[in-house]
PDB file of N, CA and C in Angstrom:
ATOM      1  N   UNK A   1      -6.778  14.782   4.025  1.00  0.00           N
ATOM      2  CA  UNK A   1      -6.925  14.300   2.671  1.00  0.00           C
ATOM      3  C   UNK A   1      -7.765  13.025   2.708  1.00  0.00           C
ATOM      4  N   UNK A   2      -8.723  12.613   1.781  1.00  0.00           N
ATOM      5  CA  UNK A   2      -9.740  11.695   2.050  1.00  0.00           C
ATOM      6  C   UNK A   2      -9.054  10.844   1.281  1.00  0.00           C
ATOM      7  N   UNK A   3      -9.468   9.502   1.421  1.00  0.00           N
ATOM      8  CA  UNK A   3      -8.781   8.163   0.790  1.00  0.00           C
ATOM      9  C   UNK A   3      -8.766   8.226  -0.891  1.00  0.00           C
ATOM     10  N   UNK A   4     -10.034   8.729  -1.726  1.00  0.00           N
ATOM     11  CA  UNK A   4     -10.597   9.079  -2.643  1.00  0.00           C
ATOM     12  C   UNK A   4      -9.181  10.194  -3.562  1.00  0.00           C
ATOM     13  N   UNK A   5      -8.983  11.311  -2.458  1.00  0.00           N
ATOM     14  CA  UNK A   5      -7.827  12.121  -3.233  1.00  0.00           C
ATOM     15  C   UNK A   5      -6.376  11.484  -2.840  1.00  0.00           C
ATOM     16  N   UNK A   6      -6.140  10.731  -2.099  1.00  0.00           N
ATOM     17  CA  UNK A   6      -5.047  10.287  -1.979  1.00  0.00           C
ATOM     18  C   UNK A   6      -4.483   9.170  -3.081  1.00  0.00           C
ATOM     19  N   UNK A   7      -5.774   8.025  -3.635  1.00  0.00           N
ATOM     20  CA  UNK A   7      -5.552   7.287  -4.343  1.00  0.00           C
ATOM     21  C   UNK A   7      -5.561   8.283  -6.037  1.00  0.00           C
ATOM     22  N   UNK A   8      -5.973   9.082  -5.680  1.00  0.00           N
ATOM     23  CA  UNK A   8      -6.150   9.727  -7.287  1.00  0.00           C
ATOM     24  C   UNK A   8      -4.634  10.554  -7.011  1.00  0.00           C
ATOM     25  N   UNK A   9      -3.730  11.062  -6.215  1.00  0.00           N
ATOM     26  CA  UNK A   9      -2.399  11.165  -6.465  1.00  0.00           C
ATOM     27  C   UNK A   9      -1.549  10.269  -6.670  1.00  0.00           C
ATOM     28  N   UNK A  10      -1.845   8.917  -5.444  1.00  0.00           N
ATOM     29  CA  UNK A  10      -1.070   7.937  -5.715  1.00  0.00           C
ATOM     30  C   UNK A  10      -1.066   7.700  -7.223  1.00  0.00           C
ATOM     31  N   UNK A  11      -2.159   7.369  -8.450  1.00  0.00           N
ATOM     32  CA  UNK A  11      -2.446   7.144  -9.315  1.00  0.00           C
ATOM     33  C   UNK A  11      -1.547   8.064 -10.439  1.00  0.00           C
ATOM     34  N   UNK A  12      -1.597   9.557 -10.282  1.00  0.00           N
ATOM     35  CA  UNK A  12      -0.812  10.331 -10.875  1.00  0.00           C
ATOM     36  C   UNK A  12       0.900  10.042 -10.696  1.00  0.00           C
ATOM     37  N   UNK A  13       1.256   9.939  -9.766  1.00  0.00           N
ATOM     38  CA  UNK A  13       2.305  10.188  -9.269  1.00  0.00           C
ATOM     39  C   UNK A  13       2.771   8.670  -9.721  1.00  0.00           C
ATOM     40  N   UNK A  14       2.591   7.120 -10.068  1.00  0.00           N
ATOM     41  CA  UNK A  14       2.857   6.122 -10.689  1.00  0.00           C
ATOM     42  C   UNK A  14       2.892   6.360 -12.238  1.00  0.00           C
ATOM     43  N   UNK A  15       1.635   6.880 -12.631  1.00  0.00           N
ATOM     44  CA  UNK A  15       1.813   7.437 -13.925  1.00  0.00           C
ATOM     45  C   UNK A  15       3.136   8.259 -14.734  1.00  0.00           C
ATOM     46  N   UNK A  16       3.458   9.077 -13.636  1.00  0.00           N
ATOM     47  CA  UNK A  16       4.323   9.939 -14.039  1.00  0.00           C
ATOM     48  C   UNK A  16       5.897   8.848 -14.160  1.00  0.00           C
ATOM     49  N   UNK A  17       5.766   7.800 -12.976  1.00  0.00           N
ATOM     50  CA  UNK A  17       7.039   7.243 -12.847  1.00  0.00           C
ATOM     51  C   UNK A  17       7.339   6.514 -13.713  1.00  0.00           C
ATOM     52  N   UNK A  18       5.947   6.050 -14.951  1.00  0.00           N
ATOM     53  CA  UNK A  18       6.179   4.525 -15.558  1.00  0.00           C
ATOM     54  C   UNK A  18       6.028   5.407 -17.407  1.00  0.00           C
ATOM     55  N   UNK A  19       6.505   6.564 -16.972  1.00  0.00           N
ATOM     56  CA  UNK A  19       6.686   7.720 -18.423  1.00  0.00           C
ATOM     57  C   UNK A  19       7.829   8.848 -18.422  1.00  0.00           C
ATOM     58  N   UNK A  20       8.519   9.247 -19.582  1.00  0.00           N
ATOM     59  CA  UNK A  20       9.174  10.383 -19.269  1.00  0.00           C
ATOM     60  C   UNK A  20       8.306  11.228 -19.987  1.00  0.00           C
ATOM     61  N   UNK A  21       9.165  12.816 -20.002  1.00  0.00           N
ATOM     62  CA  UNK A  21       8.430  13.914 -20.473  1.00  0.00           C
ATOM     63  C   UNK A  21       8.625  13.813 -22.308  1.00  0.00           C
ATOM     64  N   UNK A  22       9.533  12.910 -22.448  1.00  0.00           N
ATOM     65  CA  UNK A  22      10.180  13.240 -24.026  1.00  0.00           C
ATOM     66  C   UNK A  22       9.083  11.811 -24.657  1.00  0.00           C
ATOM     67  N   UNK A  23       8.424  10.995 -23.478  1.00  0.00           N
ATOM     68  CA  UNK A  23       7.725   9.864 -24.543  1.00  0.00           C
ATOM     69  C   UNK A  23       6.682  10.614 -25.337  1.00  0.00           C
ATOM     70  N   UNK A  24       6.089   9.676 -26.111  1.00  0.00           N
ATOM     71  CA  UNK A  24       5.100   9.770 -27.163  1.00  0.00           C
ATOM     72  C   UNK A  24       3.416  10.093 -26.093  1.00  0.00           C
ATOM     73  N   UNK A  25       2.615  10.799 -26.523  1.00  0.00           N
ATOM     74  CA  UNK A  25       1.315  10.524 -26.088  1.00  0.00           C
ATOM     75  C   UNK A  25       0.551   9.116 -25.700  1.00  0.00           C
ATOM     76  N   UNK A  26       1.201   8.406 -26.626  1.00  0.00           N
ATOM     77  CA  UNK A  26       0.396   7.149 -26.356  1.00  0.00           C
ATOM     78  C   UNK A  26       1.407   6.343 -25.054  1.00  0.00           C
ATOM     79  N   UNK A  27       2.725   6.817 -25.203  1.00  0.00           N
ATOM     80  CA  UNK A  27       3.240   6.080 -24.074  1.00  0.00           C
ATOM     81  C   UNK A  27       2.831   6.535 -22.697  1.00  0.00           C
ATOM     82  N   UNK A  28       2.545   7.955 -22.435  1.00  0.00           N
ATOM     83  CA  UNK A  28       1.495   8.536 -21.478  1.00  0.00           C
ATOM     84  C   UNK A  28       0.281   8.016 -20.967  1.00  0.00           C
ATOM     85  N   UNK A  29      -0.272   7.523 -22.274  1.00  0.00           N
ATOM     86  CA  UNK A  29      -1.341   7.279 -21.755  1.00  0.00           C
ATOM     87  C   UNK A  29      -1.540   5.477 -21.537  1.00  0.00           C
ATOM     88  N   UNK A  30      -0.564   5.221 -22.049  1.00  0.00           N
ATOM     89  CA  UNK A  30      -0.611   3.880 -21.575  1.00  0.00           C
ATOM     90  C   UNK A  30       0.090   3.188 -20.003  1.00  0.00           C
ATOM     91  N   UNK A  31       0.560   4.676 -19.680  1.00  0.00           N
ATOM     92  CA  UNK A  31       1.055   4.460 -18.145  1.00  0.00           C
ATOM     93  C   UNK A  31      -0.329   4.927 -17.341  1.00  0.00           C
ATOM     94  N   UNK A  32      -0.556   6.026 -17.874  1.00  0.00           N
ATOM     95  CA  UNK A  32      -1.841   6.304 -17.108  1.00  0.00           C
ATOM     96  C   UNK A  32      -3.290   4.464 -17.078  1.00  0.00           C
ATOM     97  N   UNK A  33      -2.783   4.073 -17.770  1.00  0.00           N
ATOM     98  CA  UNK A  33      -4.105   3.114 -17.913  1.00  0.00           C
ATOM     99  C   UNK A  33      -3.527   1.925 -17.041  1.00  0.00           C
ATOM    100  N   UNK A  34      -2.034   1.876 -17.300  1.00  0.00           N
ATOM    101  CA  UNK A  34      -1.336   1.013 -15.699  1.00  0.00           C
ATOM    102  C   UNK A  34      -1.333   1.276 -14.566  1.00  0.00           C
ATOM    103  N   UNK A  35      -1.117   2.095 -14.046  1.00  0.00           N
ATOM    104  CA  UNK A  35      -0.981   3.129 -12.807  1.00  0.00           C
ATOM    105  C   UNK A  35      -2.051   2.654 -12.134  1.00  0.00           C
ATOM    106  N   UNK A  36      -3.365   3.327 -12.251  1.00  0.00           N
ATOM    107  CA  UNK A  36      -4.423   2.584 -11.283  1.00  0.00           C
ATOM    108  C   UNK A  36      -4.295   1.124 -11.025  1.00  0.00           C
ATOM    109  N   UNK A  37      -4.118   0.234 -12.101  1.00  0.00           N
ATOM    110  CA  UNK A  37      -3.626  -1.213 -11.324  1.00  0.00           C
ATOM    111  C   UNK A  37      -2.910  -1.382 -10.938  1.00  0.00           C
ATOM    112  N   UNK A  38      -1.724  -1.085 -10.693  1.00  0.00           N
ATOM    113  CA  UNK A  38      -0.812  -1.144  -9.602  1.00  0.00           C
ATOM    114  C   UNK A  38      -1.053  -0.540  -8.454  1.00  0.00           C
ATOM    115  N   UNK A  39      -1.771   0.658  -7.755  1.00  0.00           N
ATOM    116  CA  UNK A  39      -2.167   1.425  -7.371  1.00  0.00           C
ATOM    117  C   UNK A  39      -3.151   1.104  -6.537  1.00  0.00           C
ATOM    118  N   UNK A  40      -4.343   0.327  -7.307  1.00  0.00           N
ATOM    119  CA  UNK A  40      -5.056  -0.190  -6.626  1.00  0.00           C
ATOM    120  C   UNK A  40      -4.802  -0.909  -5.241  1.00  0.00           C
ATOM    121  N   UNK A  41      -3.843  -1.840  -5.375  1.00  0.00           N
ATOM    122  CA  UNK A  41      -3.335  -2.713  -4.186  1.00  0.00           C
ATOM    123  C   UNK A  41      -2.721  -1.775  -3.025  1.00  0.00           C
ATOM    124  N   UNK A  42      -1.935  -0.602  -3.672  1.00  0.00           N
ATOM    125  CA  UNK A  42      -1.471  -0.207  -2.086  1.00  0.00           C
ATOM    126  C   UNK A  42      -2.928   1.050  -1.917  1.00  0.00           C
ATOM    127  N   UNK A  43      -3.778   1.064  -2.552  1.00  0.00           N
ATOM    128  CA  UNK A  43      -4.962   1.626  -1.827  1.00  0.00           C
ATOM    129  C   UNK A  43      -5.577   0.702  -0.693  1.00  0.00           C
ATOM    130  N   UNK A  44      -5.728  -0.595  -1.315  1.00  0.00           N
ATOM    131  CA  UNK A  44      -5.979  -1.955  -0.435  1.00  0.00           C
ATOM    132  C   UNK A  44      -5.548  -1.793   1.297  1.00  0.00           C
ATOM    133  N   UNK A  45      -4.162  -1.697   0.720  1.00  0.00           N
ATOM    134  CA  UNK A  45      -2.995  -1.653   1.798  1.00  0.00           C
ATOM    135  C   UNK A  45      -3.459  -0.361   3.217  1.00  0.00           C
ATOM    136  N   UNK A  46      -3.805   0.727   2.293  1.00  0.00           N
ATOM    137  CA  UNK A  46      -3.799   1.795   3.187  1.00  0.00           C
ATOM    138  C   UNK A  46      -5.130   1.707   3.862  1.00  0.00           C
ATOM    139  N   UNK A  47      -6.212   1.361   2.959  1.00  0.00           N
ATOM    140  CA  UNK A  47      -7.573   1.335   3.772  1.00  0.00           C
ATOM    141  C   UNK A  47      -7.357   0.501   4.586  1.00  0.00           C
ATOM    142  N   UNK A  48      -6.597  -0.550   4.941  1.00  0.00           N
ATOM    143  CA  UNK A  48      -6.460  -1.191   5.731  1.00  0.00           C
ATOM    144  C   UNK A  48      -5.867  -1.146   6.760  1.00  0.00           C
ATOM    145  N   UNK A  49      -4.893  -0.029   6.833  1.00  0.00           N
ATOM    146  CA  UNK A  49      -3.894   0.978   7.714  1.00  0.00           C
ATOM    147  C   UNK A  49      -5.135   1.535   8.592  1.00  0.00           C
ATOM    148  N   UNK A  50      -5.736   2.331   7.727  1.00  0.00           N
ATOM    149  CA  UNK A  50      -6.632   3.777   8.076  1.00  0.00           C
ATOM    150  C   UNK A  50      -7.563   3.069   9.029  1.00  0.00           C
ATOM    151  N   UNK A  51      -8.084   1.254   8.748  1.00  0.00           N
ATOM    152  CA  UNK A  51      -9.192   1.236   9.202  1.00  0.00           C
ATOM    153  C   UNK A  51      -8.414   0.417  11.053  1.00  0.00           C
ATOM    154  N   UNK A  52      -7.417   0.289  10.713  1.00  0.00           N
ATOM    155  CA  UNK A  52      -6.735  -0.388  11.991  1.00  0.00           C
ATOM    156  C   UNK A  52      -6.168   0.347  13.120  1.00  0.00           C
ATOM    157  N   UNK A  53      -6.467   2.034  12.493  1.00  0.00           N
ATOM    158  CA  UNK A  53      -5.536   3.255  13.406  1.00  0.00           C
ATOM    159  C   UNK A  53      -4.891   3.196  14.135  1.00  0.00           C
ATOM    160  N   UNK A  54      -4.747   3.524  15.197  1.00  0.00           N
ATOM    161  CA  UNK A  54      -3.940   3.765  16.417  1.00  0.00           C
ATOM    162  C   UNK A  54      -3.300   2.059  16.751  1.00  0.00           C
ATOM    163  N   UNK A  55      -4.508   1.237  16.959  1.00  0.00           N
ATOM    164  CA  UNK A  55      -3.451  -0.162  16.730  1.00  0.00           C
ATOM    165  C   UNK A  55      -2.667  -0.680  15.965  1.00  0.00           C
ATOM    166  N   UNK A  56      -3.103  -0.187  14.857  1.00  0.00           N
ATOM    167  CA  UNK A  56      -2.008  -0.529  13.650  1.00  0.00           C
ATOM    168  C   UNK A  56      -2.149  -2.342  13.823  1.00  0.00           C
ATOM    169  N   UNK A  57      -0.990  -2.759  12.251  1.00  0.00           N
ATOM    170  CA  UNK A  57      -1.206  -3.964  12.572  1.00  0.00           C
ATOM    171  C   UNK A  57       0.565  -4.563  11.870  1.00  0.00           C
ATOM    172  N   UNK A  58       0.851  -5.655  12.100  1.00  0.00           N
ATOM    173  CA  UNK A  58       1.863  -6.350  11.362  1.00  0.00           C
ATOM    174  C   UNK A  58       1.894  -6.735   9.901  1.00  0.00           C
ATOM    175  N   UNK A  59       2.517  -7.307   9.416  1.00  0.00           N
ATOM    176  CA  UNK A  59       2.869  -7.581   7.719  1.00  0.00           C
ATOM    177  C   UNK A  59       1.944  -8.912   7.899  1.00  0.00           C
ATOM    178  N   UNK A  60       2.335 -10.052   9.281  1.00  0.00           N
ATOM    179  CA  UNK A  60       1.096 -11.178   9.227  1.00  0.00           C
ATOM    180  C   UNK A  60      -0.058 -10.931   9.420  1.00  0.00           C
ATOM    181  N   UNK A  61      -0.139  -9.851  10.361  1.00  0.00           N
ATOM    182  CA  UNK A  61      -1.845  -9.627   9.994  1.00  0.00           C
ATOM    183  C   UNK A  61      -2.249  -9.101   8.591  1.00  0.00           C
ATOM    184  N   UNK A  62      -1.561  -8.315   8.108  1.00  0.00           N
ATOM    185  CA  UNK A  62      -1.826  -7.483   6.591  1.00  0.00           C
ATOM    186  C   UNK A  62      -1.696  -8.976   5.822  1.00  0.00           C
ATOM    187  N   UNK A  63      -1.276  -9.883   5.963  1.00  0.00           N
ATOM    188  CA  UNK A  63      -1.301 -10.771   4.490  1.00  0.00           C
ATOM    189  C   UNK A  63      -2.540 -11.755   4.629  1.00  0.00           C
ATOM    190  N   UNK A  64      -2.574 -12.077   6.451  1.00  0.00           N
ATOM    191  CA  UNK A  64      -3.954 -12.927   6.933  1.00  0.00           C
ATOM    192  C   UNK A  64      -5.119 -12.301   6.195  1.00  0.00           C
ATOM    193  N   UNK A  65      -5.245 -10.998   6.475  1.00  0.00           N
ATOM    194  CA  UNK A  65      -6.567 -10.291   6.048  1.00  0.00           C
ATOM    195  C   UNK A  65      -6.823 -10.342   4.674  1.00  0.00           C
ATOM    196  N   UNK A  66      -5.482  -9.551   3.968  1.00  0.00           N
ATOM    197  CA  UNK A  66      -5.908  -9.620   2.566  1.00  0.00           C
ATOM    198  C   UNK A  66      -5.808 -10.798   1.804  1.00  0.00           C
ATOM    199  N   UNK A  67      -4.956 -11.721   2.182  1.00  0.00           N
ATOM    200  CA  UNK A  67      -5.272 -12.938   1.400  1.00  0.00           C
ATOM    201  C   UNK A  67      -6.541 -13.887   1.743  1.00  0.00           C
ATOM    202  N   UNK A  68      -7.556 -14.033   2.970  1.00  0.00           N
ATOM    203  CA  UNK A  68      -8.849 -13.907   2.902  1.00  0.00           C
ATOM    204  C   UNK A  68      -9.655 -13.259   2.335  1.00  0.00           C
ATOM    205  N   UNK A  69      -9.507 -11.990   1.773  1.00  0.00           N
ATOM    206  CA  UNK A  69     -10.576 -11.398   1.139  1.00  0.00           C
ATOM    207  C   UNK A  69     -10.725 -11.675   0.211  1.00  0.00           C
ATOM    208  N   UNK A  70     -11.947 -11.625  -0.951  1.00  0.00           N
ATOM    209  CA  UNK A  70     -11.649 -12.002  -2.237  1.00  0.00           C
ATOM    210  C   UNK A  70     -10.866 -11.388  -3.152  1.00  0.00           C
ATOM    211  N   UNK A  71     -10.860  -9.660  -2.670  1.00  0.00           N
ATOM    212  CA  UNK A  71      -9.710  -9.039  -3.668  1.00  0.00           C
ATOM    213  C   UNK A  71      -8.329  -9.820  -3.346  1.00  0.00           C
ATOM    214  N   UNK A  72      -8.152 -10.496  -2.745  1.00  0.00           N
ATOM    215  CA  UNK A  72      -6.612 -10.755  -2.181  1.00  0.00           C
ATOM    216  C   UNK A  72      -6.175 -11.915  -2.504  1.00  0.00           C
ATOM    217  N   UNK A  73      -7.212 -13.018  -2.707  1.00  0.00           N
ATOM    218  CA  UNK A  73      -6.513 -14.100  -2.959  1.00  0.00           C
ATOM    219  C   UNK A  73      -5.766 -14.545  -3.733  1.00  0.00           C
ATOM    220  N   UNK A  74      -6.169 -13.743  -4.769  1.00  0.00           N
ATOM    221  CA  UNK A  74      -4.918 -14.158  -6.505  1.00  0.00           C
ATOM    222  C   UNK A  74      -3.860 -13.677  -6.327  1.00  0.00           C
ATOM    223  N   UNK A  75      -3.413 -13.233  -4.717  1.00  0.00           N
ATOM    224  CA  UNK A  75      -2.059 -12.542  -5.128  1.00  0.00           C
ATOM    225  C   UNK A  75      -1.326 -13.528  -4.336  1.00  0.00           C
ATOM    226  N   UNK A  76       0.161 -13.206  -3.873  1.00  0.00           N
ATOM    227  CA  UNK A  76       1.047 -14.005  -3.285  1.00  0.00           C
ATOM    228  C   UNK A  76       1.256 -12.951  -2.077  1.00  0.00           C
ATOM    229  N   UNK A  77       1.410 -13.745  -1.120  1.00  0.00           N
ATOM    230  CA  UNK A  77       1.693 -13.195   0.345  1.00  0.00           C
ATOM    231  C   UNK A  77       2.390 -12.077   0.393  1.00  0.00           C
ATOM    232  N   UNK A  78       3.633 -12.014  -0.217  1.00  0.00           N
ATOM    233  CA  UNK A  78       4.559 -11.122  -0.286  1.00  0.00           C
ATOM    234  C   UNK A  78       4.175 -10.117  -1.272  1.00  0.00           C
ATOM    235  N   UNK A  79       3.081 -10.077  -1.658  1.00  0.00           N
ATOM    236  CA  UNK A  79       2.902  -8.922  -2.704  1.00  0.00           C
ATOM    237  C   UNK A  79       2.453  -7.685  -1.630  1.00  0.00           C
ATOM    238  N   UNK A  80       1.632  -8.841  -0.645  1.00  0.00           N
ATOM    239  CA  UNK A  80       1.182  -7.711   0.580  1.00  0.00           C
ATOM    240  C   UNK A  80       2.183  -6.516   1.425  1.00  0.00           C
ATOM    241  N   UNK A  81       3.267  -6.862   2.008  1.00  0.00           N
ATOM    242  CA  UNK A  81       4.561  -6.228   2.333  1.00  0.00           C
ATOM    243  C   UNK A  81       5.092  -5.751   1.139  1.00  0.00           C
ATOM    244  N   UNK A  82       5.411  -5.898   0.283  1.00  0.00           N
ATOM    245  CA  UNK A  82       5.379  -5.427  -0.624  1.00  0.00           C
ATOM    246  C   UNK A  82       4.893  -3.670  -0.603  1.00  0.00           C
ATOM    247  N   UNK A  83       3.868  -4.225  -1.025  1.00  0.00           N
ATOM    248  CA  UNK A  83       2.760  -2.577  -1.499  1.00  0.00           C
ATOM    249  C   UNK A  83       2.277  -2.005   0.294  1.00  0.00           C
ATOM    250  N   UNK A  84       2.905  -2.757   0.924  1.00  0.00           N
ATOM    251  CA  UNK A  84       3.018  -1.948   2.636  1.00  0.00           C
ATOM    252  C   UNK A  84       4.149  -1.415   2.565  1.00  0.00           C
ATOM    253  N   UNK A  85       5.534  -2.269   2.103  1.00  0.00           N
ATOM    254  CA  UNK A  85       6.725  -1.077   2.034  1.00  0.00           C
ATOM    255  C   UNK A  85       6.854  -0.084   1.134  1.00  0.00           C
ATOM    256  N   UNK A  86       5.950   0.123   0.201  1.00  0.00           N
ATOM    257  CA  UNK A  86       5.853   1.189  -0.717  1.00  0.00           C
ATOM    258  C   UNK A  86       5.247   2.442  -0.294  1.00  0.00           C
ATOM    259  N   UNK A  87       4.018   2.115   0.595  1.00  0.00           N
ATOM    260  CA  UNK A  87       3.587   2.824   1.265  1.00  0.00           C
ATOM    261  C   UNK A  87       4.758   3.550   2.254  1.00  0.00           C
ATOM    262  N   UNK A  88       5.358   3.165   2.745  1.00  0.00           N
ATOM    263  CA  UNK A  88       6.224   3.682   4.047  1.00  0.00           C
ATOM    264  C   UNK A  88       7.255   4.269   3.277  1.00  0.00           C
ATOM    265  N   UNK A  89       7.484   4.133   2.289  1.00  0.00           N
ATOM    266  CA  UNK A  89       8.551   4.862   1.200  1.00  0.00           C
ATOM    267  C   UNK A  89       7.802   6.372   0.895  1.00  0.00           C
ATOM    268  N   UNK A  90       6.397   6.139   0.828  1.00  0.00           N
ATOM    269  CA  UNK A  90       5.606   7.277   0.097  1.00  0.00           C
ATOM    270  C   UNK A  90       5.439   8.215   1.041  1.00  0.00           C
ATOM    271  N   UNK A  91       5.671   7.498   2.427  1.00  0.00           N
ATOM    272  CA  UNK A  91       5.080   8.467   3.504  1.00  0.00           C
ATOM    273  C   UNK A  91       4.347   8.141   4.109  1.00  0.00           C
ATOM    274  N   UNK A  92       3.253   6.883   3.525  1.00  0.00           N
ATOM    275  CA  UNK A  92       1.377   7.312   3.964  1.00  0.00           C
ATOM    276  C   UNK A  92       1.587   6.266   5.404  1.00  0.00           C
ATOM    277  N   UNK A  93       2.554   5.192   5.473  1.00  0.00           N
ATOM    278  CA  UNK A  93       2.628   4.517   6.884  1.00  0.00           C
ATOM    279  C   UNK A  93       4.104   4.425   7.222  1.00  0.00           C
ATOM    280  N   UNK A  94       3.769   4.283   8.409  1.00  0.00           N
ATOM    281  CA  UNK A  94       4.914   4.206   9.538  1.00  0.00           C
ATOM    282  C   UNK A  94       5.282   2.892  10.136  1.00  0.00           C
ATOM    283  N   UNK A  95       6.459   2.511  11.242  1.00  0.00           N
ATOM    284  CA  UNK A  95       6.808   2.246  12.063  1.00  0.00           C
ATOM    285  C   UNK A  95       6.411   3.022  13.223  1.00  0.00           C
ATOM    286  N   UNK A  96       5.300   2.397  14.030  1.00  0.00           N
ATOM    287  CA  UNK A  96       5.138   2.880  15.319  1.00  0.00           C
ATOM    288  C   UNK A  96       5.975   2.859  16.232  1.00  0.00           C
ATOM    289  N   UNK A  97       6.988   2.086  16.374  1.00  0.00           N
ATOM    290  CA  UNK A  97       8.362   1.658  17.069  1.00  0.00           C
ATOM    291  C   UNK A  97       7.199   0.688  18.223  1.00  0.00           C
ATOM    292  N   UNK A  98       6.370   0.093  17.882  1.00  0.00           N
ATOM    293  CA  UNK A  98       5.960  -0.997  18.812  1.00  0.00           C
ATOM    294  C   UNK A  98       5.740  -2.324  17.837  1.00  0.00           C
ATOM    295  N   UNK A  99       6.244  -3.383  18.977  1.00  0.00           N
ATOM    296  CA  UNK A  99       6.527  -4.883  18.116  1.00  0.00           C
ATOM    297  C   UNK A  99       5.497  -5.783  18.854  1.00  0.00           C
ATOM    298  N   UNK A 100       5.594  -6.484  18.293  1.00  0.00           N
ATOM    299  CA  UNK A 100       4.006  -8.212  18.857  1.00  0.00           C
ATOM    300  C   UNK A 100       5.033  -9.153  18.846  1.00  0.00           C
ATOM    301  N   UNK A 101       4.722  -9.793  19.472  1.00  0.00           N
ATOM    302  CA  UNK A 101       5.500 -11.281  19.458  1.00  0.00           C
ATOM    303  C   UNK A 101       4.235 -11.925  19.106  1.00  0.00           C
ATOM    304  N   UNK A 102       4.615 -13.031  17.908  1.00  0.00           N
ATOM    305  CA  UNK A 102       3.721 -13.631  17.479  1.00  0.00           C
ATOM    306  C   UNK A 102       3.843 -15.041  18.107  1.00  0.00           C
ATOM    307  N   UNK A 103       3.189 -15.792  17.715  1.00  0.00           N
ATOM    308  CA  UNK A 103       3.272 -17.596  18.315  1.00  0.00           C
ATOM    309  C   UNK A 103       4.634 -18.105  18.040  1.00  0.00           C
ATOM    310  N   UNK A 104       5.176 -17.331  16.690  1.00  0.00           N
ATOM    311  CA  UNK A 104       6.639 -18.193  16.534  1.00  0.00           C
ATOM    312  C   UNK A 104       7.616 -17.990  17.541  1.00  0.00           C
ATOM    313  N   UNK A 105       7.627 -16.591  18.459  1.00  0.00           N
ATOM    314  CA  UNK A 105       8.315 -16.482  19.443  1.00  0.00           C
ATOM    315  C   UNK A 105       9.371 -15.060  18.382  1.00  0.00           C
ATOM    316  N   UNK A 106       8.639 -14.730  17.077  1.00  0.00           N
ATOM    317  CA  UNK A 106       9.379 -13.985  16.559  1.00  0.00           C
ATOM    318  C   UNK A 106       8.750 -12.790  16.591  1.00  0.00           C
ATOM    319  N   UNK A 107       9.401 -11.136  16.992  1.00  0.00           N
ATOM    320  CA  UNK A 107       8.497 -10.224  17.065  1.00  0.00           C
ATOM    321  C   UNK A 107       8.678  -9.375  15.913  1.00  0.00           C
ATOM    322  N   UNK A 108       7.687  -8.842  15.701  1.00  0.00           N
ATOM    323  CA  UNK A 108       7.267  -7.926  14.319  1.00  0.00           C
ATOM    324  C   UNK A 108       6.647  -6.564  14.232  1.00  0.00           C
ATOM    325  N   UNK A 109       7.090  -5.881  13.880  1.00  0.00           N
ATOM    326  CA  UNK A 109       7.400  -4.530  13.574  1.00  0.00           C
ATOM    327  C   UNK A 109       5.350  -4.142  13.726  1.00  0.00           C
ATOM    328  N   UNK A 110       4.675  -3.392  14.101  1.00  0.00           N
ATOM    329  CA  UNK A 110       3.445  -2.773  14.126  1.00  0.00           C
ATOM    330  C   UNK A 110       3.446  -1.654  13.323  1.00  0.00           C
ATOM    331  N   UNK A 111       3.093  -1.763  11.984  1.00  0.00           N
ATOM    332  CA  UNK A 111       2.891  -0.079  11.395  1.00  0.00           C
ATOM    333  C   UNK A 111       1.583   0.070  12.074  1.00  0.00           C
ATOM    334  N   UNK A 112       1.915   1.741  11.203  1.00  0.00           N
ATOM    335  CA  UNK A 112       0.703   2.386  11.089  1.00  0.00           C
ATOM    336  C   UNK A 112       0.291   3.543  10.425  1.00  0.00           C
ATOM    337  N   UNK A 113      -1.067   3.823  10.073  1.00  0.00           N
ATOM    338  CA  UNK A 113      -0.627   4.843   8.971  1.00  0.00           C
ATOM    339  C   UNK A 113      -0.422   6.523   9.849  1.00  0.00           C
ATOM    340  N   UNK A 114      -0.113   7.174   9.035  1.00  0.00           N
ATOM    341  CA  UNK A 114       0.590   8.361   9.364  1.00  0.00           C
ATOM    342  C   UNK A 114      -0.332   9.578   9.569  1.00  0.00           C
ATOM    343  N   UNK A 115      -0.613   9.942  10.379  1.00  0.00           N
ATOM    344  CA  UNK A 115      -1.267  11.003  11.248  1.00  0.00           C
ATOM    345  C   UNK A 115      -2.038  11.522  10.432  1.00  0.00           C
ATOM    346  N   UNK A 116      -1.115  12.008   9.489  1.00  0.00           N
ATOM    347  CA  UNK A 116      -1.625  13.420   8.236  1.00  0.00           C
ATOM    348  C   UNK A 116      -2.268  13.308   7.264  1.00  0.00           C
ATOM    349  N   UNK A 117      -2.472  11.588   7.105  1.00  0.00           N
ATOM    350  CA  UNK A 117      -3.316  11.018   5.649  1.00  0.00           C
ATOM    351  C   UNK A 117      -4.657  11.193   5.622  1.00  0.00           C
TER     352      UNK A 117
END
């Protein structure tokens, strides 16, 4: 599945969560017009999985990176883990079961994304 159809389910599949079947049209479509922004970020998240593969990376590297980038800076650190544990809820990343010890002497979990994405 290419990044392109994955974010266009992710996108559906938020839509669907932030509507029931009994709302109004317009409440439909006003989830649909939320959905991609929320959405957006754990696309962030995953291209960033996809592009780190087999090494995978930690929640401090995921917040180092994206809060350097310019998409990243307006957010708060924790928004990053965040839309990484959403991901691992959805499926699209893992726990590699390998940890880093960082400088604090504290070690941290290495995702990564999931084989099949």
């Amino acid at each position: 599945m290419t990044l392109s159809n994955l974010l266009g389910v992710m996108y559906q599949d938020q839509a669907h969560r932030l509507s029931r079947t009994s709302d109004p049209d317009t409440s439909k479509e006003a989830a649909e017009s939320v959905a991609p922004k929320l959405s957006r970020l754990q696309g962030l998240v995953l291209q960033y999985a996809i592009e780190c593969g087999e090494f995978g990376f930690t929640d401090p590297e995921l917040t180092e990176v994206m809060c350097m980038s310019s998409q990243g800076r307006e957010y708060a650190t924790s928004t990053w883990r965040s839309r990484r544990a959403e991901l691992v809820r959805k499926g699209k990343i893992e726990d590699s079961g390998k940890r880093h010890k960082r400088e604090s002497g504290r070690n941290h979990i290495i995702w990564r994304v999931v084989k099949d994405v």
